[in-house]
PDB file of N, CA and C in Angstrom:
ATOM      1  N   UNK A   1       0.842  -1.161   0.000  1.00  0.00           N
ATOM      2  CA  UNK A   1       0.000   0.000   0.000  1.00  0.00           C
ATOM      3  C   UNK A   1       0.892   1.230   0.000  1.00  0.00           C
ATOM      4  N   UNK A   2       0.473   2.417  -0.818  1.00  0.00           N
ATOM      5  CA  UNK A   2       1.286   3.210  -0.860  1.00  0.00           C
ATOM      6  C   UNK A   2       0.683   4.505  -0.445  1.00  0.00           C
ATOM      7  N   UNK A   3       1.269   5.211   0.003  1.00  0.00           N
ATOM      8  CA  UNK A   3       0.878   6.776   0.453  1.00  0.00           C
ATOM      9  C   UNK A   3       1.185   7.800  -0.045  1.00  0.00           C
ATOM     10  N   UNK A   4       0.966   9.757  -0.139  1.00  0.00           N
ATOM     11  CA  UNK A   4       0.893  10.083  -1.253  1.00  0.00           C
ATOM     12  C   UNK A   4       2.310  10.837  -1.659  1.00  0.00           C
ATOM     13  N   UNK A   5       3.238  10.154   0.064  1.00  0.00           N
ATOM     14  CA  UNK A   5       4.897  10.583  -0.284  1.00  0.00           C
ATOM     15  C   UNK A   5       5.744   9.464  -0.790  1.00  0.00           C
ATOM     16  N   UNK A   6       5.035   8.618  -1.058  1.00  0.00           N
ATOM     17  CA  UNK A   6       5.502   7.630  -1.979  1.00  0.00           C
ATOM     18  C   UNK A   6       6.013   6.556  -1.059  1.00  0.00           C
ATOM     19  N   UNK A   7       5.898   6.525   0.945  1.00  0.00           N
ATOM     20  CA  UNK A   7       6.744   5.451   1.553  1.00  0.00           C
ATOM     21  C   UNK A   7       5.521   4.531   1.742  1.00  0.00           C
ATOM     22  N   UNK A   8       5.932   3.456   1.846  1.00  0.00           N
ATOM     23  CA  UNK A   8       5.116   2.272   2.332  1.00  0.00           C
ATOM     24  C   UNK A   8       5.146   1.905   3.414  1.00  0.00           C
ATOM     25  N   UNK A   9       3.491   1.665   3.585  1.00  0.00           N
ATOM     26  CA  UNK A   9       3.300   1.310   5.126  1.00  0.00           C
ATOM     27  C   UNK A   9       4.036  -0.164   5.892  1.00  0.00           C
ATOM     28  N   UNK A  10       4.550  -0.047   6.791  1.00  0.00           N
ATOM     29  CA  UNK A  10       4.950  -1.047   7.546  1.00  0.00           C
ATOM     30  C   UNK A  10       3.943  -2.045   7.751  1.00  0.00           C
ATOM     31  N   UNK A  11       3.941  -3.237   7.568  1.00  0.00           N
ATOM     32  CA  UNK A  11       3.184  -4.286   7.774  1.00  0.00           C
ATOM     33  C   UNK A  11       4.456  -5.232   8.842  1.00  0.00           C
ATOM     34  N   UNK A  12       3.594  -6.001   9.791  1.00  0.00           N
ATOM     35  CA  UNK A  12       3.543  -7.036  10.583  1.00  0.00           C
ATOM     36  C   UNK A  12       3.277  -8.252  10.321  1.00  0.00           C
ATOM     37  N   UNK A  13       3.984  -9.723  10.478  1.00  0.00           N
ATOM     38  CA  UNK A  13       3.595 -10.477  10.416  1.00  0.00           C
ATOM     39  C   UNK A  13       2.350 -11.209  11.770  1.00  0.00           C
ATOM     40  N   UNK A  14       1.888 -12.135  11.143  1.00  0.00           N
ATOM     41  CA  UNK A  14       1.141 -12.580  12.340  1.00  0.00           C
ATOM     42  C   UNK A  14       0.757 -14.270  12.137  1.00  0.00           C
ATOM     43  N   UNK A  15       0.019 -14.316  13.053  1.00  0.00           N
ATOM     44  CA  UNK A  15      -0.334 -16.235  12.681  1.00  0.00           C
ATOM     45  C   UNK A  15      -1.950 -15.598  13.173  1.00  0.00           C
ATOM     46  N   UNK A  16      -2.946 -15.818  12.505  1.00  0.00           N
ATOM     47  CA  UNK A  16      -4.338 -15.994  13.151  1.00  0.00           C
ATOM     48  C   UNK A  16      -4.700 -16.348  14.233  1.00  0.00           C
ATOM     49  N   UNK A  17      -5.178 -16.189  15.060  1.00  0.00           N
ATOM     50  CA  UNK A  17      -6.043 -15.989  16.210  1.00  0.00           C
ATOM     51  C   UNK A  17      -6.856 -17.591  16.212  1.00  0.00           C
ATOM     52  N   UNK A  18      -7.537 -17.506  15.127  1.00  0.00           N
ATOM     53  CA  UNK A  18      -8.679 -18.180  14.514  1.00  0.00           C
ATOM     54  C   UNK A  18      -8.460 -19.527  13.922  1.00  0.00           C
ATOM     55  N   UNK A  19      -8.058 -19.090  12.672  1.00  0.00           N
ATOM     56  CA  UNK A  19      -7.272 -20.287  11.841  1.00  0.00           C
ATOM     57  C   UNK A  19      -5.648 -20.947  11.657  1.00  0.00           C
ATOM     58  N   UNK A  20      -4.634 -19.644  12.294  1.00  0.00           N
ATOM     59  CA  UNK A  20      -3.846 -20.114  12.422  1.00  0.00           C
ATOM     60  C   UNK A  20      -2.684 -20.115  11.245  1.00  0.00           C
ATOM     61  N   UNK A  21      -3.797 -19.477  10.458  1.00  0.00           N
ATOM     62  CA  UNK A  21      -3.031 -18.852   9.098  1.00  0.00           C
ATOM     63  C   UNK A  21      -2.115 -17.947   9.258  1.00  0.00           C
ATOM     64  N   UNK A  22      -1.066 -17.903   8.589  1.00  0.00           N
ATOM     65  CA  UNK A  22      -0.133 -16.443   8.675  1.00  0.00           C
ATOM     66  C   UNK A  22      -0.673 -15.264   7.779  1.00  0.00           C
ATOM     67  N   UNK A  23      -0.344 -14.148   8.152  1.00  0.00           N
ATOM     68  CA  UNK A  23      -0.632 -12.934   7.539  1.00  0.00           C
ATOM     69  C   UNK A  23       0.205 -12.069   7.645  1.00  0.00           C
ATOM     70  N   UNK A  24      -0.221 -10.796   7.151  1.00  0.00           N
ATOM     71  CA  UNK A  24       0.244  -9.369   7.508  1.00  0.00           C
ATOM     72  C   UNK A  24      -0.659  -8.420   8.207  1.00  0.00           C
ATOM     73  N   UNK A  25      -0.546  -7.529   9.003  1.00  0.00           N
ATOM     74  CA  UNK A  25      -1.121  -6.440   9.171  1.00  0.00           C
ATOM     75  C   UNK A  25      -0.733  -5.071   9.324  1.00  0.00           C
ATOM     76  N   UNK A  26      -1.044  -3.858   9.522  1.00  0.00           N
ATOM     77  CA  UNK A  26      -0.691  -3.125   9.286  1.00  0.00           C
ATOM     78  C   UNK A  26      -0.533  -1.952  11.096  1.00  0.00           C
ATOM     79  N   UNK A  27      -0.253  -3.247  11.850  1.00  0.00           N
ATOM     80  CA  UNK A  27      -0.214  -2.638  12.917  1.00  0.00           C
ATOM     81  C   UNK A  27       0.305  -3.125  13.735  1.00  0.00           C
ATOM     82  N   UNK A  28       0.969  -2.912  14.688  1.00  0.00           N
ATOM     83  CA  UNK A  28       1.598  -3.888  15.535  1.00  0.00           C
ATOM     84  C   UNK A  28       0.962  -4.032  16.394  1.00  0.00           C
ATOM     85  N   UNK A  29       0.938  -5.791  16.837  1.00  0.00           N
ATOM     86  CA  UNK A  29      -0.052  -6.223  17.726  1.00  0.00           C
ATOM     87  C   UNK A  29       0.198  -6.334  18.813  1.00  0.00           C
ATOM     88  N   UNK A  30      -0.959  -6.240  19.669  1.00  0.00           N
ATOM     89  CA  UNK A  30      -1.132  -6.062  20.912  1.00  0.00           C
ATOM     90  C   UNK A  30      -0.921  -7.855  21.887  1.00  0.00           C
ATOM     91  N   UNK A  31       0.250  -8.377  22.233  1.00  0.00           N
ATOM     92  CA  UNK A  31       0.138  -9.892  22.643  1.00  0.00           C
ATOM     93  C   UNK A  31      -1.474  -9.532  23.713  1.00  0.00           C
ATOM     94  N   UNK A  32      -1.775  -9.014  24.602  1.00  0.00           N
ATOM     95  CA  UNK A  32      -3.358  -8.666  25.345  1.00  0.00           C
ATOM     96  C   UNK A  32      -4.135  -9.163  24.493  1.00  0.00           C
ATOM     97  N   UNK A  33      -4.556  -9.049  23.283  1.00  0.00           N
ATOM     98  CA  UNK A  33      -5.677  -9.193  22.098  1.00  0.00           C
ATOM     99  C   UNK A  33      -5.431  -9.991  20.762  1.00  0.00           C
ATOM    100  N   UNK A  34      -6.483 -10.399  20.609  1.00  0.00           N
ATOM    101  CA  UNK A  34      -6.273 -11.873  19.108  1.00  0.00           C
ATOM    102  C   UNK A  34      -5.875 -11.023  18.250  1.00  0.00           C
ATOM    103  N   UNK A  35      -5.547 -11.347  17.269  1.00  0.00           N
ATOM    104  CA  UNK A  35      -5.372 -10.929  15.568  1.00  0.00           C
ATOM    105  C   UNK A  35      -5.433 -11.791  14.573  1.00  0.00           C
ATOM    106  N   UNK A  36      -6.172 -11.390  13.826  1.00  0.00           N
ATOM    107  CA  UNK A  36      -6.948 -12.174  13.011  1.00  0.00           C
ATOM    108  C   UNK A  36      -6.700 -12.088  11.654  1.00  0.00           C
ATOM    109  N   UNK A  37      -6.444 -12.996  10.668  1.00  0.00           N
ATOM    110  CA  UNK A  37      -6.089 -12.555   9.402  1.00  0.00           C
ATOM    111  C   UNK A  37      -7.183 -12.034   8.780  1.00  0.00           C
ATOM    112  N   UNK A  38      -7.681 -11.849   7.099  1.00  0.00           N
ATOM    113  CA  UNK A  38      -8.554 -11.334   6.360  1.00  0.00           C
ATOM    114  C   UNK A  38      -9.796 -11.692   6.604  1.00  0.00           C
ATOM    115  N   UNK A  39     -10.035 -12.980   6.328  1.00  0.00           N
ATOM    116  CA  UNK A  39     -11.031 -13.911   6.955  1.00  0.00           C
ATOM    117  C   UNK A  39     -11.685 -13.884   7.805  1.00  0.00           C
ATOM    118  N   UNK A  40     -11.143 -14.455   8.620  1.00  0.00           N
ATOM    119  CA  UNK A  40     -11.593 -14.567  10.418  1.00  0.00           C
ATOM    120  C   UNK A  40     -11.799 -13.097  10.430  1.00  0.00           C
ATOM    121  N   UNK A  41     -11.050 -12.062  10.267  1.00  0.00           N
ATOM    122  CA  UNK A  41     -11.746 -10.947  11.143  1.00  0.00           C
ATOM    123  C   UNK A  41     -13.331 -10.429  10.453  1.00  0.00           C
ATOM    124  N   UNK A  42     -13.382 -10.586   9.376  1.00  0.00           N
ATOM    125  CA  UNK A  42     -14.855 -10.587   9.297  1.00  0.00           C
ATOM    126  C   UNK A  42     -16.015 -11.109   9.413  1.00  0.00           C
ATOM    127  N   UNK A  43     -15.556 -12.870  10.104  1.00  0.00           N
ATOM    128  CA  UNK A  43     -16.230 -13.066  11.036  1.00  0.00           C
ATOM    129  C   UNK A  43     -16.649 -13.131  12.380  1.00  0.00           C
ATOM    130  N   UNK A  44     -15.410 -11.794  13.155  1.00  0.00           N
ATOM    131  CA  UNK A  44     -15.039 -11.455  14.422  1.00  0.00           C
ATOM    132  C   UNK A  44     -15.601 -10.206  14.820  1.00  0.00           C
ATOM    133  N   UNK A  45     -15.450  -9.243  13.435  1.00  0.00           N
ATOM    134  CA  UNK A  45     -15.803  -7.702  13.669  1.00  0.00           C
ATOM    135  C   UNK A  45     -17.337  -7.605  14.256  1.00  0.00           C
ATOM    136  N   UNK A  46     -17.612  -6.356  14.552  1.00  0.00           N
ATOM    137  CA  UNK A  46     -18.725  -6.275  15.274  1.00  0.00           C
ATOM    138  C   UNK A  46     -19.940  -5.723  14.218  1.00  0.00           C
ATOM    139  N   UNK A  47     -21.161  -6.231  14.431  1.00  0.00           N
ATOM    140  CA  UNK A  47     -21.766  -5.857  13.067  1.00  0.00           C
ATOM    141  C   UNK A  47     -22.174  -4.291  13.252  1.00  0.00           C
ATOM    142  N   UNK A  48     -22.266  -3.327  11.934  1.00  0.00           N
ATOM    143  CA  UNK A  48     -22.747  -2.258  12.085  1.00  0.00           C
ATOM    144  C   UNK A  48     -24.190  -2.072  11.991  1.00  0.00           C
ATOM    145  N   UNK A  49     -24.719  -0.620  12.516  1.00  0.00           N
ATOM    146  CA  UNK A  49     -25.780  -0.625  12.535  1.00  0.00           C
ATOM    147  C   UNK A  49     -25.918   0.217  11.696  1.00  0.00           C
ATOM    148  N   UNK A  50     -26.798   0.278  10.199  1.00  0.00           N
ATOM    149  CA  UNK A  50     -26.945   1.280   8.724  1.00  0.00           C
ATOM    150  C   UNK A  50     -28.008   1.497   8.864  1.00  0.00           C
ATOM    151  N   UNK A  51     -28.222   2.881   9.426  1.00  0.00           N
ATOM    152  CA  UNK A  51     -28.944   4.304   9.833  1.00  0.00           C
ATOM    153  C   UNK A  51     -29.258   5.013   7.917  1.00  0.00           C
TER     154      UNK A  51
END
């Protein structure tokens, strides 16, 4: 992913929470809290409410 000074964002590796899959993310994780790859977190996130 690129930004509009041209550096790229730092990504993190990770192993899923969930499945156990490896990934990336774009944040460094918290060992306190799961992390979830692409997948799993959209079946983790919280649903919205569309007002």
């Amino acid at each position: 992913m690129k930004y509009d000074r041209g550096s790229e964002r730092k990504m993190y590796p990770i192993v899923c929470a969930d499945c156990g899959k490896e990934a990336e993310v774009p944040f460094k994780p918290d060992s306190d809290r799961p992390v979830y790859c692409r997948d799993c977190y959209q079946k983790h996130r919280p649903q919205r409410d569309n007002y």
